[in-house]
C-alpha atoms as a PDB file:
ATOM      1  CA  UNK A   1       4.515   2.860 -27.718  1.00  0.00           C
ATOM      2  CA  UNK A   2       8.296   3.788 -26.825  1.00  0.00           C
ATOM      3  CA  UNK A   3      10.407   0.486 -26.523  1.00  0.00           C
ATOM      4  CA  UNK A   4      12.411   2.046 -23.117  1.00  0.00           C
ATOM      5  CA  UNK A   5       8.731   2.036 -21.575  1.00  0.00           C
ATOM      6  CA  UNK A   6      10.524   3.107 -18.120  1.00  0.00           C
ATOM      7  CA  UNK A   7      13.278   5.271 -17.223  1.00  0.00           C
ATOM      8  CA  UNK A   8      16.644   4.022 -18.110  1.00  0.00           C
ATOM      9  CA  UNK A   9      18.872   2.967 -15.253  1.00  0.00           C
ATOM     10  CA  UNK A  10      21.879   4.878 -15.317  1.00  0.00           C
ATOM     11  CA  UNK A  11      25.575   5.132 -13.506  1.00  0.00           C
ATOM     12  CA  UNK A  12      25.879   6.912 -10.547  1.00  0.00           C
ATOM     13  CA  UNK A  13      27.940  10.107 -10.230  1.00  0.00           C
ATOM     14  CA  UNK A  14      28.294  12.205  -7.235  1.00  0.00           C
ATOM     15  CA  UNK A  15      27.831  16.391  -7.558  1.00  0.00           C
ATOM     16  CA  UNK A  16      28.249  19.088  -5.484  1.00  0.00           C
ATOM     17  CA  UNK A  17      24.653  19.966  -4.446  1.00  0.00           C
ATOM     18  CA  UNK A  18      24.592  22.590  -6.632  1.00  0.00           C
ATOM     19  CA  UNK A  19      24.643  20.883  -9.638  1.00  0.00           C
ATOM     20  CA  UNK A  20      22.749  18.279  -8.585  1.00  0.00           C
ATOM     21  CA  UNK A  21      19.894  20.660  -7.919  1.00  0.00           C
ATOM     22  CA  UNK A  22      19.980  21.749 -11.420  1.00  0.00           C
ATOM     23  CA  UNK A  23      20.013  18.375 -12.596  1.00  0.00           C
ATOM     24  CA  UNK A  24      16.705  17.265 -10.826  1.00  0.00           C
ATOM     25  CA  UNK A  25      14.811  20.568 -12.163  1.00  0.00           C
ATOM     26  CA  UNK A  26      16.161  19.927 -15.751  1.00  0.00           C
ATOM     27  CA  UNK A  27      14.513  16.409 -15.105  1.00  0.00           C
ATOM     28  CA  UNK A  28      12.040  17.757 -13.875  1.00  0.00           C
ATOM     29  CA  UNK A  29      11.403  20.119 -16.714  1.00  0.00           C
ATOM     30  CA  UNK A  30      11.646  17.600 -19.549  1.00  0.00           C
ATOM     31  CA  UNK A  31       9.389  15.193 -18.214  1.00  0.00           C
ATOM     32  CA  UNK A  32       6.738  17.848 -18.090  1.00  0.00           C
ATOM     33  CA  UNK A  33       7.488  19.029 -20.852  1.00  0.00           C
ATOM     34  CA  UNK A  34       4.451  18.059 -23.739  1.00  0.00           C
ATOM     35  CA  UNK A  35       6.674  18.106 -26.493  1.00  0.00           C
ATOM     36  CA  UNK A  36       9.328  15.399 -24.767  1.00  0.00           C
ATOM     37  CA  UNK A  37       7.919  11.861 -25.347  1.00  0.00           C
ATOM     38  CA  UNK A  38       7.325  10.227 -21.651  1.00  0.00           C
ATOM     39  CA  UNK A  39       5.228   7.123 -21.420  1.00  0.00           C
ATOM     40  CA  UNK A  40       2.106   7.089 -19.195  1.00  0.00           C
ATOM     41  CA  UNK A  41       2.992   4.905 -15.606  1.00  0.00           C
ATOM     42  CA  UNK A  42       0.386   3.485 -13.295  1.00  0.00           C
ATOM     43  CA  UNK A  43       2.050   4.781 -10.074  1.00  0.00           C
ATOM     44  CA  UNK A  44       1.383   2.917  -7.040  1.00  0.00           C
ATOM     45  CA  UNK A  45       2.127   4.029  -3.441  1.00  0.00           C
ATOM     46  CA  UNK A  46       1.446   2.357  -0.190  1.00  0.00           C
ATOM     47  CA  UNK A  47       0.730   4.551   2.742  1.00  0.00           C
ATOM     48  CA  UNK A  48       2.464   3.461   6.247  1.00  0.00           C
ATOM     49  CA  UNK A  49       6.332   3.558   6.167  1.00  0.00           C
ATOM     50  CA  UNK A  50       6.142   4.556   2.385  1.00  0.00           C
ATOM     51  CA  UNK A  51       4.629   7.774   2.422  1.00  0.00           C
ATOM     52  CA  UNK A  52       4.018   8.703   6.091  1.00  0.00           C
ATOM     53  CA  UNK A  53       6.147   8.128   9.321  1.00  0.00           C
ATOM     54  CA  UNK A  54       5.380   5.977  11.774  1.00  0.00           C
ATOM     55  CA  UNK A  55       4.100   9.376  13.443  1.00  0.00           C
ATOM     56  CA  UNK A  56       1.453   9.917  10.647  1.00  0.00           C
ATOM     57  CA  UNK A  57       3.648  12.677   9.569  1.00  0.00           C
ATOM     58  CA  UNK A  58       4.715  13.013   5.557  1.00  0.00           C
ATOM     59  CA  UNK A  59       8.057  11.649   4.364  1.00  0.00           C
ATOM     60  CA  UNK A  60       9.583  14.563   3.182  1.00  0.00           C
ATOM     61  CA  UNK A  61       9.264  16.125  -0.402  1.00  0.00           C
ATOM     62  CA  UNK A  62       6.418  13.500  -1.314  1.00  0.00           C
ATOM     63  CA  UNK A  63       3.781  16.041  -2.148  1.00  0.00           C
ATOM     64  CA  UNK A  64       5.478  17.991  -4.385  1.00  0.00           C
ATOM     65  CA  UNK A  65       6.945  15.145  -5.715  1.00  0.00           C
ATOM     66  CA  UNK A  66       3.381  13.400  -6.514  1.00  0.00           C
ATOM     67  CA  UNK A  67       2.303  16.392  -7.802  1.00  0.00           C
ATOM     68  CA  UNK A  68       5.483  16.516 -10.389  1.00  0.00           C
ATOM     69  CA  UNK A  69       4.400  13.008 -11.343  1.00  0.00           C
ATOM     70  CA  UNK A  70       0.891  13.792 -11.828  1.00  0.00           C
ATOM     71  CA  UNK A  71       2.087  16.990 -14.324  1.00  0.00           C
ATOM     72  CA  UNK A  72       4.024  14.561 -16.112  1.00  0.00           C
ATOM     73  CA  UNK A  73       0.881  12.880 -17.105  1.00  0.00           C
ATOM     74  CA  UNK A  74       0.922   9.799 -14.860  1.00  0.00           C
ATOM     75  CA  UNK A  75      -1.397   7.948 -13.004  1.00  0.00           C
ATOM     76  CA  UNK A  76      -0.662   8.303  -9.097  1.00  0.00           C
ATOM     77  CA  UNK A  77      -2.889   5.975  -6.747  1.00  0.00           C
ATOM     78  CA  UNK A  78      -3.031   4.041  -3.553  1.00  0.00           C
ATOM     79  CA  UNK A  79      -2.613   0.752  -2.909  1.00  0.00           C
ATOM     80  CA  UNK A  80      -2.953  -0.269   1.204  1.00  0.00           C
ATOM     81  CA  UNK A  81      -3.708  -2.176   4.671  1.00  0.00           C
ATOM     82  CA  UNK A  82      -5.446   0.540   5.584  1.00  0.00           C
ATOM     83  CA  UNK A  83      -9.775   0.869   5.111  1.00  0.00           C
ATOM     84  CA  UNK A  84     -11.113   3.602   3.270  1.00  0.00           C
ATOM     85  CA  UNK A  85     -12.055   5.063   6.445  1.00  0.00           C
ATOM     86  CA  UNK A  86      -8.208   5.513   7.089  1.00  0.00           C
ATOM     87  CA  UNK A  87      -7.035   5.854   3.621  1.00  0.00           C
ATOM     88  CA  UNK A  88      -9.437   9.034   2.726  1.00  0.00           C
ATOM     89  CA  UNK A  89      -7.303  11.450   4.426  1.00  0.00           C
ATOM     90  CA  UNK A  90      -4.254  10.577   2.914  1.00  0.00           C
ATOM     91  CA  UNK A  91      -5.397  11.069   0.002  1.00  0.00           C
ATOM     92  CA  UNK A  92      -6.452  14.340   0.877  1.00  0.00           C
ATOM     93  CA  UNK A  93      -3.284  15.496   2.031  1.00  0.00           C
ATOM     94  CA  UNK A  94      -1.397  14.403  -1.073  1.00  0.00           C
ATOM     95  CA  UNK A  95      -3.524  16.345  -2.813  1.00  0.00           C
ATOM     96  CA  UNK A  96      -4.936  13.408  -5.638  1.00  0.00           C
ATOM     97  CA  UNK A  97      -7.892  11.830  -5.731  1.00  0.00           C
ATOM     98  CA  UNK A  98      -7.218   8.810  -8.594  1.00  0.00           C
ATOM     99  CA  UNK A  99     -10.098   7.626 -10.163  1.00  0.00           C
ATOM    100  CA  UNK A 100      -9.339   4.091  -8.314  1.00  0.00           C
ATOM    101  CA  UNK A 101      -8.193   3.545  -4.557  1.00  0.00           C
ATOM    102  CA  UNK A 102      -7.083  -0.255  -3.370  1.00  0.00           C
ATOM    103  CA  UNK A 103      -8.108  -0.702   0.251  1.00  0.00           C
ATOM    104  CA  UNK A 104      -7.584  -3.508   3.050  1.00  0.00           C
ATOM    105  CA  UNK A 105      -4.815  -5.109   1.222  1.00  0.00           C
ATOM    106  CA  UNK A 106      -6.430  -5.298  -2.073  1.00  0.00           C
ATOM    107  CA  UNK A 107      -9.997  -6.965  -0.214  1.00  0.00           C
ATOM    108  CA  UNK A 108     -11.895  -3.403  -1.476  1.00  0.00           C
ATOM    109  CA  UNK A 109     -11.188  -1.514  -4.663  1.00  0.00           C
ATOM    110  CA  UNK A 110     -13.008   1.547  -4.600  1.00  0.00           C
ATOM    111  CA  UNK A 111     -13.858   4.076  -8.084  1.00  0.00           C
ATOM    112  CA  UNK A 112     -14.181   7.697  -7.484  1.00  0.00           C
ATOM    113  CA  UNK A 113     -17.787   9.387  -7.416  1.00  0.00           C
ATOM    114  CA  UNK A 114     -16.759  12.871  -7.121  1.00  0.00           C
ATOM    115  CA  UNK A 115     -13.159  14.630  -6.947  1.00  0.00           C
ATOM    116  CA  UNK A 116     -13.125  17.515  -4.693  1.00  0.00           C
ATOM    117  CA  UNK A 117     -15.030  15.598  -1.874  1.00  0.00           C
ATOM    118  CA  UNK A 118     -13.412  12.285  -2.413  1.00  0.00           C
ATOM    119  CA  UNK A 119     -16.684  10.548  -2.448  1.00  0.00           C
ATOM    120  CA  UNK A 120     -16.046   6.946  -3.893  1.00  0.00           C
ATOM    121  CA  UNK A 121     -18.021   3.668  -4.086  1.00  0.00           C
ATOM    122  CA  UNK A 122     -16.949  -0.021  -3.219  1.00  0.00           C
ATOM    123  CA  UNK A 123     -16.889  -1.151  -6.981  1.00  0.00           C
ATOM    124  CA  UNK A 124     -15.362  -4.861  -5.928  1.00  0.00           C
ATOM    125  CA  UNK A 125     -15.622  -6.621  -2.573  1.00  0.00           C
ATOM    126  CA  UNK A 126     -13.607 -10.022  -1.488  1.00  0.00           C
ATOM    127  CA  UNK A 127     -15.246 -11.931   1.688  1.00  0.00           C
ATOM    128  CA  UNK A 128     -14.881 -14.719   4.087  1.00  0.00           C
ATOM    129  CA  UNK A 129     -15.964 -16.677   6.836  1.00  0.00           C
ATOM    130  CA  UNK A 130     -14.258 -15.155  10.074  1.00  0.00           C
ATOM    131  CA  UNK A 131     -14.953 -17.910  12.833  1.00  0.00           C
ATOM    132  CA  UNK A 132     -12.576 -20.978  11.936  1.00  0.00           C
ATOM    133  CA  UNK A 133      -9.550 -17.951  11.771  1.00  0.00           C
ATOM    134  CA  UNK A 134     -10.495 -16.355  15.122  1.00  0.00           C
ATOM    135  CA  UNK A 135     -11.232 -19.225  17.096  1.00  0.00           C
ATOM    136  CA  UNK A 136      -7.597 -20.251  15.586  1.00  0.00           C
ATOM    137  CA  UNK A 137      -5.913 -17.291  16.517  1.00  0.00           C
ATOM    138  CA  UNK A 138      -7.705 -16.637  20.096  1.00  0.00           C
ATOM    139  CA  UNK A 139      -6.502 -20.311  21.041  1.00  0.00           C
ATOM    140  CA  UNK A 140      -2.726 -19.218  20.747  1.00  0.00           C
ATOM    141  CA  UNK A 141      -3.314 -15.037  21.352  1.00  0.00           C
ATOM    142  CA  UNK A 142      -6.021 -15.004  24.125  1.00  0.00           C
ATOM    143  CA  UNK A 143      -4.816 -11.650  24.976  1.00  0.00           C
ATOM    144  CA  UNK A 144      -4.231  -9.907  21.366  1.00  0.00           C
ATOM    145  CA  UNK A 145      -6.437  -7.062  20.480  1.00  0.00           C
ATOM    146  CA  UNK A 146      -8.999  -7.849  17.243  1.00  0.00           C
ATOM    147  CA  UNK A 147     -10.349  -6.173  14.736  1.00  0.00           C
ATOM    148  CA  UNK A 148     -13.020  -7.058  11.617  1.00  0.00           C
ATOM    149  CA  UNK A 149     -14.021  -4.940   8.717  1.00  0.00           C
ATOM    150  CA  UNK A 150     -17.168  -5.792   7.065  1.00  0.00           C
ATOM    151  CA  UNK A 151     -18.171  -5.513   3.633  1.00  0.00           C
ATOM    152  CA  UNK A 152     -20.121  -2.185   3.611  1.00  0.00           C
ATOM    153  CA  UNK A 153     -16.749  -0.794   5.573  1.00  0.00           C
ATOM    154  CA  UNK A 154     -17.764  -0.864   9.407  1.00  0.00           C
ATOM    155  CA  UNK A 155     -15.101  -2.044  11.709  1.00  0.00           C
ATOM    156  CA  UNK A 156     -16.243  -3.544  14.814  1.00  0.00           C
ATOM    157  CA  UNK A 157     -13.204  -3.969  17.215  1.00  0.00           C
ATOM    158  CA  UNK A 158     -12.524  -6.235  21.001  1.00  0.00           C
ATOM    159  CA  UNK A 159     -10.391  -3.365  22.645  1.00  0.00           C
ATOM    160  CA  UNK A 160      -9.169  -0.095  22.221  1.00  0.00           C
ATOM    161  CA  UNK A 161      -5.982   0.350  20.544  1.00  0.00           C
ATOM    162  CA  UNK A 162      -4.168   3.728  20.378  1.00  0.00           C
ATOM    163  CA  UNK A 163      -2.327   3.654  16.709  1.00  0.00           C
ATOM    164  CA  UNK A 164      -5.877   2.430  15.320  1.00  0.00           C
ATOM    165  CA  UNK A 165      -8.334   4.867  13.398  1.00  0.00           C
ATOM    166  CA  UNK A 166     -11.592   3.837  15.115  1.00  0.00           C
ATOM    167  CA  UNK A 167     -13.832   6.783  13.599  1.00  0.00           C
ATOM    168  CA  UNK A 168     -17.041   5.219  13.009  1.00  0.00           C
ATOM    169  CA  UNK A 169     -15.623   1.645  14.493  1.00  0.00           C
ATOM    170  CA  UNK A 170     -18.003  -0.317  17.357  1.00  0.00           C
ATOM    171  CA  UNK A 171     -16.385  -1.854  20.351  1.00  0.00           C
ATOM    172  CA  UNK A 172     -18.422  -5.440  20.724  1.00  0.00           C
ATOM    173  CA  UNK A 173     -17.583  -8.765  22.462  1.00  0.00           C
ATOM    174  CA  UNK A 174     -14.972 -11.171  20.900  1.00  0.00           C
ATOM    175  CA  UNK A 175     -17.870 -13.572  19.577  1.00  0.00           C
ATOM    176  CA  UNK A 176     -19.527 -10.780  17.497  1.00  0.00           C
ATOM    177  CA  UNK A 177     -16.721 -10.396  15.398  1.00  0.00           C
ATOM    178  CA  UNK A 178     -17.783 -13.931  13.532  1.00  0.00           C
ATOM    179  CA  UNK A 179     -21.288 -13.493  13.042  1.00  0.00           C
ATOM    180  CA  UNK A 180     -20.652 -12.465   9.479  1.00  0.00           C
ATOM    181  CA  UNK A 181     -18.162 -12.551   6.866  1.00  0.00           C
ATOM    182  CA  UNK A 182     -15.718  -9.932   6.888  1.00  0.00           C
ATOM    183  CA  UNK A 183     -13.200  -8.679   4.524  1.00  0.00           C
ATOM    184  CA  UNK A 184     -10.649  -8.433   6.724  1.00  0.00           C
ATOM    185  CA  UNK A 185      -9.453  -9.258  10.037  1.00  0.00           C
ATOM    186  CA  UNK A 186      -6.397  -7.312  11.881  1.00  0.00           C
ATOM    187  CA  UNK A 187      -4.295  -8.821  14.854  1.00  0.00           C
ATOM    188  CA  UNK A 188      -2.627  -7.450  17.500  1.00  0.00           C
ATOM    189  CA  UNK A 189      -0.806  -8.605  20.122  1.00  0.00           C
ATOM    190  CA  UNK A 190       1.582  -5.948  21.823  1.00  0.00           C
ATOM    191  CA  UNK A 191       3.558  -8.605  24.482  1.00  0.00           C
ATOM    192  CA  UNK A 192       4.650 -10.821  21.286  1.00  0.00           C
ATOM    193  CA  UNK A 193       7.823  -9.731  19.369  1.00  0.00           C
ATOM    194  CA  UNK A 194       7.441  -9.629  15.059  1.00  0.00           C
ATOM    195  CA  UNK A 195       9.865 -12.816  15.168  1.00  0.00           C
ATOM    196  CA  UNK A 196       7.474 -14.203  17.359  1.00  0.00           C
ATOM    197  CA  UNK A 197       4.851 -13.563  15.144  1.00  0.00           C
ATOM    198  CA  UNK A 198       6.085 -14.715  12.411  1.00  0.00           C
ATOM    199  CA  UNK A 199       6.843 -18.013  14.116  1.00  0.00           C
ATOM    200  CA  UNK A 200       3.167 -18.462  15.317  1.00  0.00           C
ATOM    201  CA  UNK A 201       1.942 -18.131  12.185  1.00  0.00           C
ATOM    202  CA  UNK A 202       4.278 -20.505  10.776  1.00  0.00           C
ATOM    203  CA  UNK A 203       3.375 -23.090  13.292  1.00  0.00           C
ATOM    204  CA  UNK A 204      -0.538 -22.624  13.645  1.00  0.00           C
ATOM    205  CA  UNK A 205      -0.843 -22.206  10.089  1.00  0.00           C
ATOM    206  CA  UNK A 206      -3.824 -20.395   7.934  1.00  0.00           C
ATOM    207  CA  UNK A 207      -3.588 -22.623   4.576  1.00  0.00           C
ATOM    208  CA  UNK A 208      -7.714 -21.299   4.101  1.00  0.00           C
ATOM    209  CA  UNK A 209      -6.973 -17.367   3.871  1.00  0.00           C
ATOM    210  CA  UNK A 210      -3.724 -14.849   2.859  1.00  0.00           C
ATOM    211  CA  UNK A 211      -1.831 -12.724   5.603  1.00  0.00           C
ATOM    212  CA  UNK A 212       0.832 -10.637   6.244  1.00  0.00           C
ATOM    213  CA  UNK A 213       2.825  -9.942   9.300  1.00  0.00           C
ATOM    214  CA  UNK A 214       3.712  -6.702  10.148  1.00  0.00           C
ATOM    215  CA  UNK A 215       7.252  -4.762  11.570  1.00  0.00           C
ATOM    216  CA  UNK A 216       5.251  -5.185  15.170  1.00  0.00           C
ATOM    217  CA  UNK A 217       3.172  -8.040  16.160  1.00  0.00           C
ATOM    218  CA  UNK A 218       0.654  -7.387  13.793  1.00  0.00           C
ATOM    219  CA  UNK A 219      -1.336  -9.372  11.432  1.00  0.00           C
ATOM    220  CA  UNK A 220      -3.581  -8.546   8.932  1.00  0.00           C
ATOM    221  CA  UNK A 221      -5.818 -11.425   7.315  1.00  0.00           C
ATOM    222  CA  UNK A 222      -7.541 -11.057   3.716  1.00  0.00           C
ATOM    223  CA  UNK A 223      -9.568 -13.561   1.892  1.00  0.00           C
ATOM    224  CA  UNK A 224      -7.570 -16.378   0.519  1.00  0.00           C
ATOM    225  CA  UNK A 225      -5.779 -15.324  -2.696  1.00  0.00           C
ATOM    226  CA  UNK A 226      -6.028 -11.705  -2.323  1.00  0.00           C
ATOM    227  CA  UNK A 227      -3.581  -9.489  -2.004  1.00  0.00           C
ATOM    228  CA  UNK A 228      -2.891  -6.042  -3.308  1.00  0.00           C
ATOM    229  CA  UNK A 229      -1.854  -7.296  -6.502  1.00  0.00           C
ATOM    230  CA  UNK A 230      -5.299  -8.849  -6.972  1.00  0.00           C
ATOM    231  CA  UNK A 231      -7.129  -5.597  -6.620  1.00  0.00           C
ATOM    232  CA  UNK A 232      -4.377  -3.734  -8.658  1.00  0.00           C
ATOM    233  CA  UNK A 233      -4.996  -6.072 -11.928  1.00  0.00           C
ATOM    234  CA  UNK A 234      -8.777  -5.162 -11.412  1.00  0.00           C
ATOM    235  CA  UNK A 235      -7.694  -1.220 -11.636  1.00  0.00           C
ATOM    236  CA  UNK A 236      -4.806  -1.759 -14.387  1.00  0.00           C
ATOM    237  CA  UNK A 237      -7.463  -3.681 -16.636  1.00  0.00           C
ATOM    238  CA  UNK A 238     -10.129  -0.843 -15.939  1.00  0.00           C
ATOM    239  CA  UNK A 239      -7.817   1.617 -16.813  1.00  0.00           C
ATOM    240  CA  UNK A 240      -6.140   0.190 -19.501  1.00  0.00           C
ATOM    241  CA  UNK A 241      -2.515   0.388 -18.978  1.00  0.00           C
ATOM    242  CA  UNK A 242      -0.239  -2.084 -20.504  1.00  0.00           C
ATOM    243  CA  UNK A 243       1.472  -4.277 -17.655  1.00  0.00           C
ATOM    244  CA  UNK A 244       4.645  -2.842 -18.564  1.00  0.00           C
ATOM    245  CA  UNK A 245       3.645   1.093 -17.551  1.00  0.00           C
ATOM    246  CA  UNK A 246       3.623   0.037 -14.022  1.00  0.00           C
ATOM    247  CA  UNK A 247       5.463   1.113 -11.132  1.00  0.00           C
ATOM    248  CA  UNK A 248       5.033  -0.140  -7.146  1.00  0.00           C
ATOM    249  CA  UNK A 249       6.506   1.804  -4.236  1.00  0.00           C
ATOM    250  CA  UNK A 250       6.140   0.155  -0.709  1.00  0.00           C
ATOM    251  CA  UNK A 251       8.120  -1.205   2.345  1.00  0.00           C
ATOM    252  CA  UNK A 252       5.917  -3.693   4.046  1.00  0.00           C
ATOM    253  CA  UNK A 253       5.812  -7.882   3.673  1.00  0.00           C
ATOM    254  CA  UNK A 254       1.701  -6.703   2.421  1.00  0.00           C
ATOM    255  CA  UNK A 255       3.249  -5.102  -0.655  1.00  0.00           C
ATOM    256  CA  UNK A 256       5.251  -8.164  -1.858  1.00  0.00           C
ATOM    257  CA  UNK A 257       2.663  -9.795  -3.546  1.00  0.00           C
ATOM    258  CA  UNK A 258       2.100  -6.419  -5.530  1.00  0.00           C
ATOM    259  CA  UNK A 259       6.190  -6.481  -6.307  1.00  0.00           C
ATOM    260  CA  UNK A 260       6.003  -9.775  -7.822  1.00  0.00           C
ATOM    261  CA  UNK A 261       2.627  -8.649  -9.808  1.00  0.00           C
ATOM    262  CA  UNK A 262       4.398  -5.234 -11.259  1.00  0.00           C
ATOM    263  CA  UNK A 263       7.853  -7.018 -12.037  1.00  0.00           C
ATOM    264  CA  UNK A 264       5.953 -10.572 -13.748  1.00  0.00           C
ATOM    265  CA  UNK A 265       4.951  -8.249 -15.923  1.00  0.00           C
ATOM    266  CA  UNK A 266       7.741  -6.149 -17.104  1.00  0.00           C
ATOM    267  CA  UNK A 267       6.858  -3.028 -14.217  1.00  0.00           C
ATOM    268  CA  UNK A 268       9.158  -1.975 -11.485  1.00  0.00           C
ATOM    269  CA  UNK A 269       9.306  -2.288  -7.647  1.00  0.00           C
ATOM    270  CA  UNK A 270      10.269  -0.168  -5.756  1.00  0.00           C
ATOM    271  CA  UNK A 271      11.408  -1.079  -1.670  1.00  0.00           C
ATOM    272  CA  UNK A 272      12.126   1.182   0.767  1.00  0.00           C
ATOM    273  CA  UNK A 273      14.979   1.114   2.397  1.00  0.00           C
ATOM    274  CA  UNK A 274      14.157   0.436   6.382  1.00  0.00           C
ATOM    275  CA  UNK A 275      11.509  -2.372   5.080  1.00  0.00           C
ATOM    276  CA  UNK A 276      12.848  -6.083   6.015  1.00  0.00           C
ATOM    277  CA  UNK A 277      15.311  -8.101   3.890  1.00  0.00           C
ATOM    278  CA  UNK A 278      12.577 -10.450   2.359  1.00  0.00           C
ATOM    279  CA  UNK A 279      10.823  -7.618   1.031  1.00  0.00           C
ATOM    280  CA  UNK A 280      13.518  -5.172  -0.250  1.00  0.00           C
ATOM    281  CA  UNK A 281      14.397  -9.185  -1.638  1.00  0.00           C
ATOM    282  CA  UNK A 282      11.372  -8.756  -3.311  1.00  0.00           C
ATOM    283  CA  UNK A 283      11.684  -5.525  -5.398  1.00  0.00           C
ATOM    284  CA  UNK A 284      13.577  -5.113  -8.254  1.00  0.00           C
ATOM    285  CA  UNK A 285      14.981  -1.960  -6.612  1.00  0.00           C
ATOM    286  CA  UNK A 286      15.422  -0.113  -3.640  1.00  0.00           C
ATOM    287  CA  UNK A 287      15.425   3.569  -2.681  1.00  0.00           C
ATOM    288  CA  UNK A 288      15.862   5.516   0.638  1.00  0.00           C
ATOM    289  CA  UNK A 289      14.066   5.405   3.322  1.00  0.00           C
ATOM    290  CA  UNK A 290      10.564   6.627   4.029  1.00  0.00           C
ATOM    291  CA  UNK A 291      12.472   9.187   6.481  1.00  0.00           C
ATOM    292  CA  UNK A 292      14.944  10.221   4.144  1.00  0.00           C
ATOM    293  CA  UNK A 293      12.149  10.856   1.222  1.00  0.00           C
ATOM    294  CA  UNK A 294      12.695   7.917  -0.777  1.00  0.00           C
ATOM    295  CA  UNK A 295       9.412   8.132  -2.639  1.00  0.00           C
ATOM    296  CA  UNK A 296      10.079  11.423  -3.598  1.00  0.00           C
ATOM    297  CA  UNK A 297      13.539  10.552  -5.260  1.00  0.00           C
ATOM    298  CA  UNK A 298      12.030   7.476  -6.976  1.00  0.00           C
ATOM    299  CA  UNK A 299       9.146  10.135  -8.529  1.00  0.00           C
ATOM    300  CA  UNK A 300      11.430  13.295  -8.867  1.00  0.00           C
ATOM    301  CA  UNK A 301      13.239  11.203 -11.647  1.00  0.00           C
ATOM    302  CA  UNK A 302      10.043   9.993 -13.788  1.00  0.00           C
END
């Protein structure tokens, strides 16, 4: 093993674009390159705000970026809020399918059956009681929108939301959602502001499970003591990459507990730029924003 086991930070010079171009494809070039020594990263993207717009479209240059990093022999996977039922096509669309996928903010890790069809199975599942967290949260939101995931991935949902993926989801009645334990429980309520929010949850208090509050008023609930992080350390032991070799890219207060995992350990963290303070706070670095491409400039130089 290389002792600079990450890219060296270096000064900052400003080019003509010209040059600059040349620059990133001799980069480029030399990491790809089998006979220049590069060591193997575990490469960790979120999805929302890190590599798709709030309009589901791509942030620019990412594909060809991910597929640069994947040439240069590294290990590109997903780490996210999202359910597999929501994460599948993403990965489709990046073009990888990574022989481990973290779901539901790190509740599901999933291992890949079969490449070309993306077919994986839930390999670890984390669970809890719903009812004593609803009942909370209903007292103080009696209007917010809910949603559960169970353990074998079905969603059952109060009401109809527009900017959810409901493919396969069931609407039921509020009291349905705690007749078993869940993985995961998401929160919406559109009249609150994220200060708001973040004030509630402050106040109300949810000592027995782990959450994070979202840009909107949105607020996604995990068992206690799982976050991404916690499903990450299950895929970084399985694959067997030093804790070192690992670098986090996200923008979202959901990915902070995976910051804090990567950079403990002698990895990098990467924020984007448009995430909140606390979280760019949180990373040991921050890049551009999910508009502007910054995951492809973080990967473009690996």
């Amino acid at each position: 093993m290389t002792e600079a086991h990450l890219p060296a930070t270096g000064s900052i010079k400003v080019v003509k674009p010209k040059k600059a171009a040349k620059l990133v494809e001799r980069v480029a070039r030399d990491t790809e390159d089998p006979s220049v020594a590069t060591d193997r990263l575990l490469i960790v993207l979120d999805i929302d705000g890190t590599v798709i717009l709030e309009d589901e479209s791509l942030s620019p240059g990412v594909v060809e970026a991910v597929e640069h990093a994947q040439r240069a022999g590294h290990e590109v996977m997903i780490a996210t809020g999202r359910s597999w039922e929501g994460t599948r096509g993403i990965l489709r669309v990046l073009g990888i399918a990574p022989e481990y996928v973290v779901c539901s903010n790190g509740a599901v890790v999933l291992k890949r059956i079969e490449a070309d069809d993306l077919q994986y199975e839930r390999v670890h599942v984390e669970t809890f009681d719903p009812e004593e967290v609803l009942t909370l949260l209903r007292e103080h939101l009696p209007d917010a929108r809910y949603l559960v995931e169970l353990p074998d991935g079905q969603r059952l949902y109060t009401e109809y939301l527009e900017d959810w993926n409901l493919v396969h989801a069931r609407r039921v009645a509020f009291e349905e959602l705690a007749a078993q334990r869940v993985c995961r429980i998401v929160v919406v309520a559109p009249e609150q502001g994220e200060k708001d929010f973040v004030e509630l949850v402050a106040r109300i208090g949810l000592n027995q499970v782990s959450y994070a509050v979202g840009w909107t008023a949105w607020l996604d609930i995990a068992p206690q003591g799982v976050d991404k992080s916690t499903g990450l350390e299950r895929v970084r032991t399985a694959l067997g990459f030093d804790p070192a070799h690992v670098l986090v890219i996200g923008d979202g207060r959901n990915d902070v507990g995976m910051f804090r995992w990567a950079l403990e350990n002698g990895g990098r963290a990467v924020a984007m730029e448009q995430g909140p303070q606390e979280v760019r706070d949180a990373a040991g670095e921050t890049t551009t924003s999910v508009e502007a491409g910054g995951v492809a400039a973080v990967l473009r130089t690996l």
